[in-house]
N, C-alpha and C. Protein backbone atom coordinates (compact mmCIF):
# COMPACT_ATOMS: atom_id res chain seq x y z
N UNK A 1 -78.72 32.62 -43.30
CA UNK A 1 -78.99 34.04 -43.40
C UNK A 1 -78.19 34.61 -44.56
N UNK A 2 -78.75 34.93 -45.44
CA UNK A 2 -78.28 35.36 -46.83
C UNK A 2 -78.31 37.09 -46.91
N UNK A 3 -78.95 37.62 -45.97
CA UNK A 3 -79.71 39.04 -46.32
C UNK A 3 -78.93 39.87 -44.63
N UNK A 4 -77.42 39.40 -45.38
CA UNK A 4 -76.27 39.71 -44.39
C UNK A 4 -75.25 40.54 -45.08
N UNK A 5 -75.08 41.88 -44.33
CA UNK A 5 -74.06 42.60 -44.95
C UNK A 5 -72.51 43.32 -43.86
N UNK A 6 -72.08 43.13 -44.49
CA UNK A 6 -71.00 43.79 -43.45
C UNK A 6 -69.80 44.29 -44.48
N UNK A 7 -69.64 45.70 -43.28
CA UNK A 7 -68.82 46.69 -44.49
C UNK A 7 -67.43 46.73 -43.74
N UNK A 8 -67.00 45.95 -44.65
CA UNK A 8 -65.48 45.14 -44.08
C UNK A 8 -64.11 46.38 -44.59
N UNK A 9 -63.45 46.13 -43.70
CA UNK A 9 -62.02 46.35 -43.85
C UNK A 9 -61.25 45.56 -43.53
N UNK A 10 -60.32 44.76 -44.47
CA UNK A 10 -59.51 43.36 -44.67
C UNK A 10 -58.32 43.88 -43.24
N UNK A 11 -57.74 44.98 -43.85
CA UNK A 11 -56.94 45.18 -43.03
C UNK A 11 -57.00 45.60 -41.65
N UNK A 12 -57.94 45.32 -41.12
CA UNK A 12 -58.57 45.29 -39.78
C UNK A 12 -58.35 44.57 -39.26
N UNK A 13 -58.17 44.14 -38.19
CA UNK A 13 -58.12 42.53 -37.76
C UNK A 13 -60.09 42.00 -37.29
N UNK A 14 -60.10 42.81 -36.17
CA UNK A 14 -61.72 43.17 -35.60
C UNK A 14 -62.39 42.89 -36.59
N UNK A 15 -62.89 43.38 -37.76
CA UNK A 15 -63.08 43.40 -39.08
C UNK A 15 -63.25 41.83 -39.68
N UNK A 16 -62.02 41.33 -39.63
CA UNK A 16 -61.60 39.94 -40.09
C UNK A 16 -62.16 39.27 -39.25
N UNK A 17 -62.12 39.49 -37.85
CA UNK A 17 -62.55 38.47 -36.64
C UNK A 17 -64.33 38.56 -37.03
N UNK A 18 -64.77 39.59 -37.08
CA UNK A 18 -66.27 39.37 -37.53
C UNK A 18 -66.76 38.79 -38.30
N UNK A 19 -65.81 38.78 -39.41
CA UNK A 19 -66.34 37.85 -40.74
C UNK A 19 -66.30 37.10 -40.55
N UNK A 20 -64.77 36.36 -40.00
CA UNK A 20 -65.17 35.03 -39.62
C UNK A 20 -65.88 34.18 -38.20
N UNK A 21 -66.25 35.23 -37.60
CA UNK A 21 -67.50 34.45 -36.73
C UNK A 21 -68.98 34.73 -37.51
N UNK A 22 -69.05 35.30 -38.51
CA UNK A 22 -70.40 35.40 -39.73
C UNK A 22 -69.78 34.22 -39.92
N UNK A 23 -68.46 33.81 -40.70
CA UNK A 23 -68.98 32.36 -41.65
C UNK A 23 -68.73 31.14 -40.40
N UNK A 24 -68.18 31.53 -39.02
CA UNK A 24 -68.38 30.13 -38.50
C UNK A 24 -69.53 29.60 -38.35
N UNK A 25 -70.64 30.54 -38.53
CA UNK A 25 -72.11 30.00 -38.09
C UNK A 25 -72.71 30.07 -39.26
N UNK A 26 -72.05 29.64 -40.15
CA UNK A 26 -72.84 29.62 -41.42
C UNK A 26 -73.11 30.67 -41.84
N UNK A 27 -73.17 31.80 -42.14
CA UNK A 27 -73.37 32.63 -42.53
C UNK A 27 -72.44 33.30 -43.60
N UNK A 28 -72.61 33.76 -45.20
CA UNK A 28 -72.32 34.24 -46.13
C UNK A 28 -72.58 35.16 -46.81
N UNK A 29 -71.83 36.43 -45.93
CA UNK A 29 -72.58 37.69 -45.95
C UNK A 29 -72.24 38.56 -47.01
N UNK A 30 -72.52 39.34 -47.59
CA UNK A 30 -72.07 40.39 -48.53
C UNK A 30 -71.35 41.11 -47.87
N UNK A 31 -70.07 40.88 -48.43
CA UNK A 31 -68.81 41.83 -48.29
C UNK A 31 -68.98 43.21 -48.58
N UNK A 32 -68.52 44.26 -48.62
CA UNK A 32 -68.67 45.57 -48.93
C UNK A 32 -66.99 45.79 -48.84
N UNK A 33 -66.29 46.14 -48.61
CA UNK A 33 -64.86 46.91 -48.80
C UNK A 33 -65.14 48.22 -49.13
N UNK A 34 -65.64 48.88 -48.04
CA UNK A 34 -65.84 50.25 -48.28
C UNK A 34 -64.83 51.47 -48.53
N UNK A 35 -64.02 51.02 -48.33
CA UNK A 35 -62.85 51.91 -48.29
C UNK A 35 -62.55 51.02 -50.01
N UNK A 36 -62.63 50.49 -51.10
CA UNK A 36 -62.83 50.78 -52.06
C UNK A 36 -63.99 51.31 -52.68
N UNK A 37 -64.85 51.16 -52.68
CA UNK A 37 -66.26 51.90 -53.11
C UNK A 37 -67.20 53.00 -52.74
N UNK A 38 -66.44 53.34 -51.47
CA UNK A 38 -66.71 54.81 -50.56
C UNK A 38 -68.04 54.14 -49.94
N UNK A 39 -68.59 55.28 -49.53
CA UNK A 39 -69.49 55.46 -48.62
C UNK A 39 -70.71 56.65 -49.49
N UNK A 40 -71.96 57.33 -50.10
CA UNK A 40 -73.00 58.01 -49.92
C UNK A 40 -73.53 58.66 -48.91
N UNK A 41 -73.79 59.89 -48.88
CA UNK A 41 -74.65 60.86 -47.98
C UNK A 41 -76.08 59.16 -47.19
N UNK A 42 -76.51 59.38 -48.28
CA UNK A 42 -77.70 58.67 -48.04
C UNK A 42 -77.81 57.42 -47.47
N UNK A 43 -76.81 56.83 -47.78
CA UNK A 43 -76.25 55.30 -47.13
C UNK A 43 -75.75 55.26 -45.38
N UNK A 44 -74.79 56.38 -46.06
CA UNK A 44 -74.69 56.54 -44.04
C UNK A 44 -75.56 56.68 -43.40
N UNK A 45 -76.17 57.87 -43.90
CA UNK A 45 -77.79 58.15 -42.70
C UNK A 45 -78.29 57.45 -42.45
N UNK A 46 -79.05 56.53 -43.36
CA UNK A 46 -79.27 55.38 -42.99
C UNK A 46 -79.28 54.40 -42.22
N UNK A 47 -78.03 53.98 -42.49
CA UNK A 47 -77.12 53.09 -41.33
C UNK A 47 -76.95 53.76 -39.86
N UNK A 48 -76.82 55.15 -40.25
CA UNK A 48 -76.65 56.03 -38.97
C UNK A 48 -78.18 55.82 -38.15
N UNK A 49 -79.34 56.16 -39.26
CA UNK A 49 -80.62 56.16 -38.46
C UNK A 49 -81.04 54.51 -38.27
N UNK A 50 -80.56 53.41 -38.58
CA UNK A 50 -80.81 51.87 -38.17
C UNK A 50 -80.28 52.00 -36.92
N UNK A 51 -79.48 52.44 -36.92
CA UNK A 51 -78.04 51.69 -35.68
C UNK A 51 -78.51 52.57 -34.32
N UNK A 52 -79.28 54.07 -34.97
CA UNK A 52 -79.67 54.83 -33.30
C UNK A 52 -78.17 55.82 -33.13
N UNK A 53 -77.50 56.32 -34.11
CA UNK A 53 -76.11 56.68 -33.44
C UNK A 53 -76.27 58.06 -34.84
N UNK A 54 -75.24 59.05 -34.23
CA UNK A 54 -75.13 60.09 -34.85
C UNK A 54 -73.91 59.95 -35.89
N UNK A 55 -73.42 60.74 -36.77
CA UNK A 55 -71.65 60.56 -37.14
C UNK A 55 -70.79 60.27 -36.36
N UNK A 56 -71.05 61.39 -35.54
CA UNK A 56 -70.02 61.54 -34.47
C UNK A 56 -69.74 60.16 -33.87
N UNK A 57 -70.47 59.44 -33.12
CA UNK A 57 -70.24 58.25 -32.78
C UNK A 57 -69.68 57.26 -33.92
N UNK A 58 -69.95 57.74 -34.76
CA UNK A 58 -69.06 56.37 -35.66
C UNK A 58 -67.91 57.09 -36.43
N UNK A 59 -67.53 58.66 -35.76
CA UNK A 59 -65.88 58.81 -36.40
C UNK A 59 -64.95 57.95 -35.87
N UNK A 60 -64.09 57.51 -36.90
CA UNK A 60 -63.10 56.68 -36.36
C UNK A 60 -61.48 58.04 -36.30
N UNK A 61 -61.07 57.72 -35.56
CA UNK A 61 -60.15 59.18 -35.05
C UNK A 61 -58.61 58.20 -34.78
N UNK A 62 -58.47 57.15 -34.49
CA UNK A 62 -57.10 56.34 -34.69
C UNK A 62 -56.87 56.01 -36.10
N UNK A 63 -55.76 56.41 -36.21
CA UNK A 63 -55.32 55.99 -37.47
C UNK A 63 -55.65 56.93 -38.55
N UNK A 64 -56.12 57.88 -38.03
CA UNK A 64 -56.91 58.62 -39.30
C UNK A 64 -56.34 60.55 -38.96
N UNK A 65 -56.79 61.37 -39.85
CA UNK A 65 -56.54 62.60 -39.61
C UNK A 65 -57.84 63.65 -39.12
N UNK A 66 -59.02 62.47 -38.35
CA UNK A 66 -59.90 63.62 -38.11
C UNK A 66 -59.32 64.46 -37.21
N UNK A 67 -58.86 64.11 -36.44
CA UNK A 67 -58.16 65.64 -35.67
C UNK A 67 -57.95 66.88 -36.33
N UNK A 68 -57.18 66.61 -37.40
CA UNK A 68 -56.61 67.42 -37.89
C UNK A 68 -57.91 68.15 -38.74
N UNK A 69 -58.29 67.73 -39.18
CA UNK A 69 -59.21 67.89 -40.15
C UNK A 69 -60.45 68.91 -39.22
N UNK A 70 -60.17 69.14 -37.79
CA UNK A 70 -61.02 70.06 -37.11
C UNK A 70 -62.14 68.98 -36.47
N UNK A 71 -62.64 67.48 -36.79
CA UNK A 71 -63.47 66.76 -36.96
C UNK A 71 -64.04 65.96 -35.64
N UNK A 72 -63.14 66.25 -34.19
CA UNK A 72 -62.84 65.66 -33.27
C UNK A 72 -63.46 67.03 -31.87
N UNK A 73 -63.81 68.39 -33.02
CA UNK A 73 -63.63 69.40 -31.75
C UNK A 73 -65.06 69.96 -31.78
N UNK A 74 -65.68 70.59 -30.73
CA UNK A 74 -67.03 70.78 -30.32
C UNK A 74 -67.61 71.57 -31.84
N UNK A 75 -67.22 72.43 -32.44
CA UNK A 75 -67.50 73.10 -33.92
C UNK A 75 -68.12 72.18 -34.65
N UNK A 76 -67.60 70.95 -35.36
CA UNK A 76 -67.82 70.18 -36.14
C UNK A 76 -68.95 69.47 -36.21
N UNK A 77 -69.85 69.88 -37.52
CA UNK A 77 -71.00 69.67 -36.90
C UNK A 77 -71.62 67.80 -37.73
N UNK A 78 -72.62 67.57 -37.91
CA UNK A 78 -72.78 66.21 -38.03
C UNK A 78 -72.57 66.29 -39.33
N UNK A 79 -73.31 67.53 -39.98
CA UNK A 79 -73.07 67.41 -41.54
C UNK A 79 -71.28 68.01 -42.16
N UNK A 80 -70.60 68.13 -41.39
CA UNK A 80 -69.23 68.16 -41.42
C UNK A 80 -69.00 67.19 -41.30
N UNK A 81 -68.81 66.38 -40.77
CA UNK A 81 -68.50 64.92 -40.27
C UNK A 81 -69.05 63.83 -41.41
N UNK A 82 -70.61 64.03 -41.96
CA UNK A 82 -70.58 63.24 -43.03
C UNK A 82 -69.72 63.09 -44.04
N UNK A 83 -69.93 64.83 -44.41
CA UNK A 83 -69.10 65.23 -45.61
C UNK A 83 -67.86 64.12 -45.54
N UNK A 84 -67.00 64.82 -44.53
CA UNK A 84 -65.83 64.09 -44.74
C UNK A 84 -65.86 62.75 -44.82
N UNK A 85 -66.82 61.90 -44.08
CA UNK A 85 -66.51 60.41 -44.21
C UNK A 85 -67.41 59.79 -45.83
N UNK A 86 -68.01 60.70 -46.44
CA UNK A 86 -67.96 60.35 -47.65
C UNK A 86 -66.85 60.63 -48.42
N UNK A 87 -65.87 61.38 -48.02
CA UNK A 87 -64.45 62.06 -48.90
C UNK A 87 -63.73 61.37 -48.43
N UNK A 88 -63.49 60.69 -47.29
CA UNK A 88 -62.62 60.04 -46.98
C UNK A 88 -63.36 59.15 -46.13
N UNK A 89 -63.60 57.66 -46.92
CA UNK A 89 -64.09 56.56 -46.04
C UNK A 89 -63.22 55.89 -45.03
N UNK A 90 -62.48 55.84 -44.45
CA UNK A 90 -61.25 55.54 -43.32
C UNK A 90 -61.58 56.02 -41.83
N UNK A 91 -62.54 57.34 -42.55
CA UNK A 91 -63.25 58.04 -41.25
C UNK A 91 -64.40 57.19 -40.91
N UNK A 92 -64.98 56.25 -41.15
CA UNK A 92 -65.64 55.37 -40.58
C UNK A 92 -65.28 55.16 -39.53
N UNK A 93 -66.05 54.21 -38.27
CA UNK A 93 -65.50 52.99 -37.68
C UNK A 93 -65.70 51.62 -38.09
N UNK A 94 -65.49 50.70 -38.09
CA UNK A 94 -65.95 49.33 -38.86
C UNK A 94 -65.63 48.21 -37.25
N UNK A 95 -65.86 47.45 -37.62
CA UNK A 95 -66.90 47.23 -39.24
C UNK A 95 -68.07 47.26 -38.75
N UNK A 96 -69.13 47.21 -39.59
CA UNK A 96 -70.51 47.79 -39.53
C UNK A 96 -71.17 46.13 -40.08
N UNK A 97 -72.11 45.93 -39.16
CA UNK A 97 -72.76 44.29 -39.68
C UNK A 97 -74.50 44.71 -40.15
N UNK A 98 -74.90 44.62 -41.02
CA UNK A 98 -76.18 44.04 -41.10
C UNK A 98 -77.08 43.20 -41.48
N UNK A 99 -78.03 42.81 -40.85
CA UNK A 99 -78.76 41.64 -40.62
C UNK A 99 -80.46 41.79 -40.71
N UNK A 100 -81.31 40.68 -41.07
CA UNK A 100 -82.75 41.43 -40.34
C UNK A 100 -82.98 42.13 -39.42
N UNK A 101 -82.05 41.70 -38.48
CA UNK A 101 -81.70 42.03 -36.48
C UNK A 101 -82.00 43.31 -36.66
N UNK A 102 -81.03 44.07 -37.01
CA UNK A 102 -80.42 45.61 -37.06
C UNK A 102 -79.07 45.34 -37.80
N UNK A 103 -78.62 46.63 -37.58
CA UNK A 103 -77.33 47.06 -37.81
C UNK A 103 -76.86 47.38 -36.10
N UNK A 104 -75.18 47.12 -36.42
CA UNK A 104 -74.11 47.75 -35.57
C UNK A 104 -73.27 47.73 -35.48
N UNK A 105 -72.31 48.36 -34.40
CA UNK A 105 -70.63 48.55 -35.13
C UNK A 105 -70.10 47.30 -34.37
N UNK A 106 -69.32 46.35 -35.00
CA UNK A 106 -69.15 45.18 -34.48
C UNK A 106 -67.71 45.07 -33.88
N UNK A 107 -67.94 46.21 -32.40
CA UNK A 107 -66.38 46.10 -32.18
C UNK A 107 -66.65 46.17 -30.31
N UNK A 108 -66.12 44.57 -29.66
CA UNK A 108 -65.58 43.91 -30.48
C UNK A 108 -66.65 43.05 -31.55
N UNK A 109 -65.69 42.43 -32.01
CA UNK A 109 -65.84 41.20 -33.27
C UNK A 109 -67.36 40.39 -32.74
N UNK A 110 -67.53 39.73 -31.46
CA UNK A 110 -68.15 39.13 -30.75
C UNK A 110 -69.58 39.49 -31.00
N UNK A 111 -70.02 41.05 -30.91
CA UNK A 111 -70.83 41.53 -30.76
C UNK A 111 -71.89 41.32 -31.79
N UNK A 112 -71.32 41.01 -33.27
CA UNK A 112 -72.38 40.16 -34.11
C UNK A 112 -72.97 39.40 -34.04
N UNK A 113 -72.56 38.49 -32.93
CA UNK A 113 -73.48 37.03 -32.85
C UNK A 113 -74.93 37.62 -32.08
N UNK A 114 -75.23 39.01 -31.28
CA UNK A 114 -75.83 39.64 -31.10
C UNK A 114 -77.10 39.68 -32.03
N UNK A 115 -76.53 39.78 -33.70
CA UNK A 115 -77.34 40.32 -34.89
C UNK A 115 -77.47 38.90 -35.27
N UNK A 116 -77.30 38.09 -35.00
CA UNK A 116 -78.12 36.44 -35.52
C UNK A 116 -78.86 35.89 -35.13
C-alpha cells in the first residue's frame, strides 16, 4: 500500500507507535510532519469531511493553549476552531492515517490496522 498517508508528529509517542505498525506490515507511508508545514482551510475539511468528525472533535486541548484561546467553550464556533488550527497546527489531534480505507485519528496507535 503505497497511497498511505499519515500526518505524523515525531514527538508523539502514539504517533511513532502508528508508524511503526504502518511499516511492520509493510507499509511505506507518506510522512507529513504537520506541525512543520501547517495545516490549509481546505485540507482539514476535507479530512474533517472523510473521517465524519467536526473540528471540534479533533481539537487537541492537552498540551496546547486551546483553553485559553476561548477554543474549548460552548461560543467557539467550528470556523473558530479551524482558523486556529491552521495558525497553530499543535491544535490538531494526531496522528491522522490515510489509506484507500478512509481516514482516522489513530489513537490508540492500534486502530490503523483498522485502515489496511
Amino acid at each position: 500500500m503505497s497511497d498511505v498517508t499519515i500526518f505524523h508528529n515525531p514527538n508523539c509517542g502514539t504517533s511513532r507507535n502508528a508508524l511503526a505498525l504502518l511499516k511492520e506490515k509493510g507499509v511505506q507511508p507518506k510522512v507529513v510532519e504537520y506541525l512543520k508545514v501547517g495545516w490549509t482551510e481546505p485540507q482539514l475539511k476535507g479530512l474533517f469531511h472523510q473521517m465524519g468528525v467536526s473540528p471540534r472533535d479533533l481539537l487537541r486541548v492537552r498540551g496546547t493553549d486551546a483553553g485559553e484561546r476561548g477554543l474549548t467553550g460552548p461560543k467557539a464556533s467550528d470556523a473558530d476552531i479551524l482558523k486556529a488550527m491552521t495558525e497553530n497546527p499543535i491544535l490538531v489531534e494526531r496522528p491522522i492515517v490515510v489509506t484507500p480505507k478512509g481516514a482516522a485519528l489513530c489513537r490508540p496507535a492500534d486502530k490503523v490496522l483498522s485502515l489496511l
